[in-house]
Protein backbone atom coordinates (compact mmCIF):
# COMPACT_ATOMS: atom_id res chain seq x y z
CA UNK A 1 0.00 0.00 0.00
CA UNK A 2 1.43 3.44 -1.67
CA UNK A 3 -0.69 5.77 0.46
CA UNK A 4 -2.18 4.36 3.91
CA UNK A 5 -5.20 5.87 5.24
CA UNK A 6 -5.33 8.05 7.89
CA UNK A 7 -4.57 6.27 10.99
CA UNK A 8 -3.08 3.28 9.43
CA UNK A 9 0.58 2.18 9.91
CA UNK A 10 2.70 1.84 6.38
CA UNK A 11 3.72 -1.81 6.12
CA UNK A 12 7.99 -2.20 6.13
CA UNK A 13 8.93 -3.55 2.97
CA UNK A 14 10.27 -7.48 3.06
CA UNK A 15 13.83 -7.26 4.19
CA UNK A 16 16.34 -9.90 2.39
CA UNK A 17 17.42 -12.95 4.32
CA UNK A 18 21.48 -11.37 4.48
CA UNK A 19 23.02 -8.70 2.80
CA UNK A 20 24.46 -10.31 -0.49
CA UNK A 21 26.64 -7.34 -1.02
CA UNK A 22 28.46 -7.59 2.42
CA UNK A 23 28.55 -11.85 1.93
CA UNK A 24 30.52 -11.21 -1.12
CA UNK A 25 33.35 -8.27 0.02
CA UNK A 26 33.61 -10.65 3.10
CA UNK A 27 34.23 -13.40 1.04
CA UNK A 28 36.81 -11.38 -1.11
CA UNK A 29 38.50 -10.13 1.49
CA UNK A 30 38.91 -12.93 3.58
CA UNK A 31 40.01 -15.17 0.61
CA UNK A 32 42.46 -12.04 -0.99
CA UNK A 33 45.35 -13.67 -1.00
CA UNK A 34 44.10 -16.81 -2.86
CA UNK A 35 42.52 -14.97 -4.97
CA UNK A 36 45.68 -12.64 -5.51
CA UNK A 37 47.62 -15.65 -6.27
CA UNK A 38 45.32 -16.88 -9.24
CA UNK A 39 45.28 -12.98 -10.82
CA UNK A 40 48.66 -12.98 -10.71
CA UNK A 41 49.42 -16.80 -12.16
CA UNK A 42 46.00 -16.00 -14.12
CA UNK A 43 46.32 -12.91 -15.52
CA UNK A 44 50.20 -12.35 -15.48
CA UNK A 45 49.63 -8.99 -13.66
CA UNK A 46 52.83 -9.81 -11.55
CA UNK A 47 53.96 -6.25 -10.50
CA UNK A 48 50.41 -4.60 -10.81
CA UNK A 49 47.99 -3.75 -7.88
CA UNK A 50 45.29 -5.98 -6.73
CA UNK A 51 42.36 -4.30 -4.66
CA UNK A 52 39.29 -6.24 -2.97
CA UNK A 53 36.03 -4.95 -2.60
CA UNK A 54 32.52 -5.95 -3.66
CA UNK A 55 34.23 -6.45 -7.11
CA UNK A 56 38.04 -7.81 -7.60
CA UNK A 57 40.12 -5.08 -9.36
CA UNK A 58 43.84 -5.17 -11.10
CA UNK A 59 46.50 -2.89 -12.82
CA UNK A 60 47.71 -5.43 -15.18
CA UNK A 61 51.02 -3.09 -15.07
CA UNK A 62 52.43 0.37 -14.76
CA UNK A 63 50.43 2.96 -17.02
CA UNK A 64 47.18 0.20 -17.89
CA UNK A 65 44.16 1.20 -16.71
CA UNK A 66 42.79 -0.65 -13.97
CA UNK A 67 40.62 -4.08 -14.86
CA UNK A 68 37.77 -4.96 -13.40
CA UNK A 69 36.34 -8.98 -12.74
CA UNK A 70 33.11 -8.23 -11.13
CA UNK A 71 32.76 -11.92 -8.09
CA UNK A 72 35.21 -14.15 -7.70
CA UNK A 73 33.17 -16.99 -9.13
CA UNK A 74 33.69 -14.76 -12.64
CA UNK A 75 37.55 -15.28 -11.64
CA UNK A 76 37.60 -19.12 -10.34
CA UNK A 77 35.60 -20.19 -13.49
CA UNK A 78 37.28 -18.19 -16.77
CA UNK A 79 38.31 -20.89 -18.93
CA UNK A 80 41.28 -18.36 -19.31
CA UNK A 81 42.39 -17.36 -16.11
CA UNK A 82 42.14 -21.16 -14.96
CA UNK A 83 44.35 -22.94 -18.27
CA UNK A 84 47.16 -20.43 -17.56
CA UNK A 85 47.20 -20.06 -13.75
CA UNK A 86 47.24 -24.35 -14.08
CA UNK A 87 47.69 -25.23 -17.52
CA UNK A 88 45.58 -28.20 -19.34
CA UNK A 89 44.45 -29.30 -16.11
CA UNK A 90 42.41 -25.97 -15.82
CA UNK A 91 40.00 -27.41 -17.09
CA UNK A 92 39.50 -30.53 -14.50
CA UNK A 93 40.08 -27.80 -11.54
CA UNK A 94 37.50 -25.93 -12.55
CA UNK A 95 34.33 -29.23 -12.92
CA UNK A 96 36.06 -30.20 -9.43
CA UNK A 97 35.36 -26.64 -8.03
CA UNK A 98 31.91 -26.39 -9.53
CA UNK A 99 31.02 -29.35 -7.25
CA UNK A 100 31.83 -28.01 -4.24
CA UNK A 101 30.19 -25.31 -1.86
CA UNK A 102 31.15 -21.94 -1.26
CA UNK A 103 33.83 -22.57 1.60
CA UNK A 104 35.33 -25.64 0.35
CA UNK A 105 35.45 -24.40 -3.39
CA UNK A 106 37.75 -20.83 -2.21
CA UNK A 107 39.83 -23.35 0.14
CA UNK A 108 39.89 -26.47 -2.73
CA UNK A 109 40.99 -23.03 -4.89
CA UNK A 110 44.07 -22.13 -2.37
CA UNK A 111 45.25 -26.06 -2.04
CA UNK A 112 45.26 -26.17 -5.65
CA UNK A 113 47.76 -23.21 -5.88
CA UNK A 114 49.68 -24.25 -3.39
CA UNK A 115 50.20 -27.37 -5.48
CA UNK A 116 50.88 -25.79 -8.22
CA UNK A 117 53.44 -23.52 -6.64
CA UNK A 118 55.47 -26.78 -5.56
CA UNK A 119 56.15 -26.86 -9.83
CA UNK A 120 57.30 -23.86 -10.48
């Protein structure tokens, strides 16, 4: 009801179970430094800047403007990003991630790079 009548209380609009916006900077911040890891193995943005919001931003180097990815689901699951952060098994990280919930996919994520960093 717009308008109420005169004497009658305005009904609250529905509030959403949790704030989605706050769930995801939470997430990004407290998985930034797995997340760092894959930009920089993904992306090759090795001496650029990394920031961590609601949205995951780069500097893929000195004079670029700054990139945008906009969740870190958008980063985990580019067929890019994945094949050269981990090569041809990007592909196989990425089903095994999509199985997975939201806490064990970002720590699944970090174990993965921290295998891969063993190869380098």
């Amino acid at each position: 009801m717009l308008y109420p009548k005169f004497g009658q209380k305005k009904e609250k609009p529905a509030k959403a179970p949790y704030d989605f916006i706050m769930d995801e900077k939470r997430r990004n911040w407290e998985n930034r430094e797995t997340y760092e890891r894959l930009m920089r193995r993904g992306l090759g943005c090795k001496n650029g800047t990394v920031v961590f919001s609601h949205h995951l931003v780069f500097t893929p180097g000195e004079g670029q403007p700054p990139q945008e990815i906009p969740a870190a689901d958008t980063l985990i699951f580019s067929p890019t990003i994945m094949r050269n952060a981990f090569g041809e098994a990007g592909t196989q990280i990425r089903a095994h991630l999509a199985t997975l919930d939201l806490c064990e996919r970002d720590a699944a994520l970090k174990r993965y790079l921290d295998d891969a960093d063993v190869y380098l």
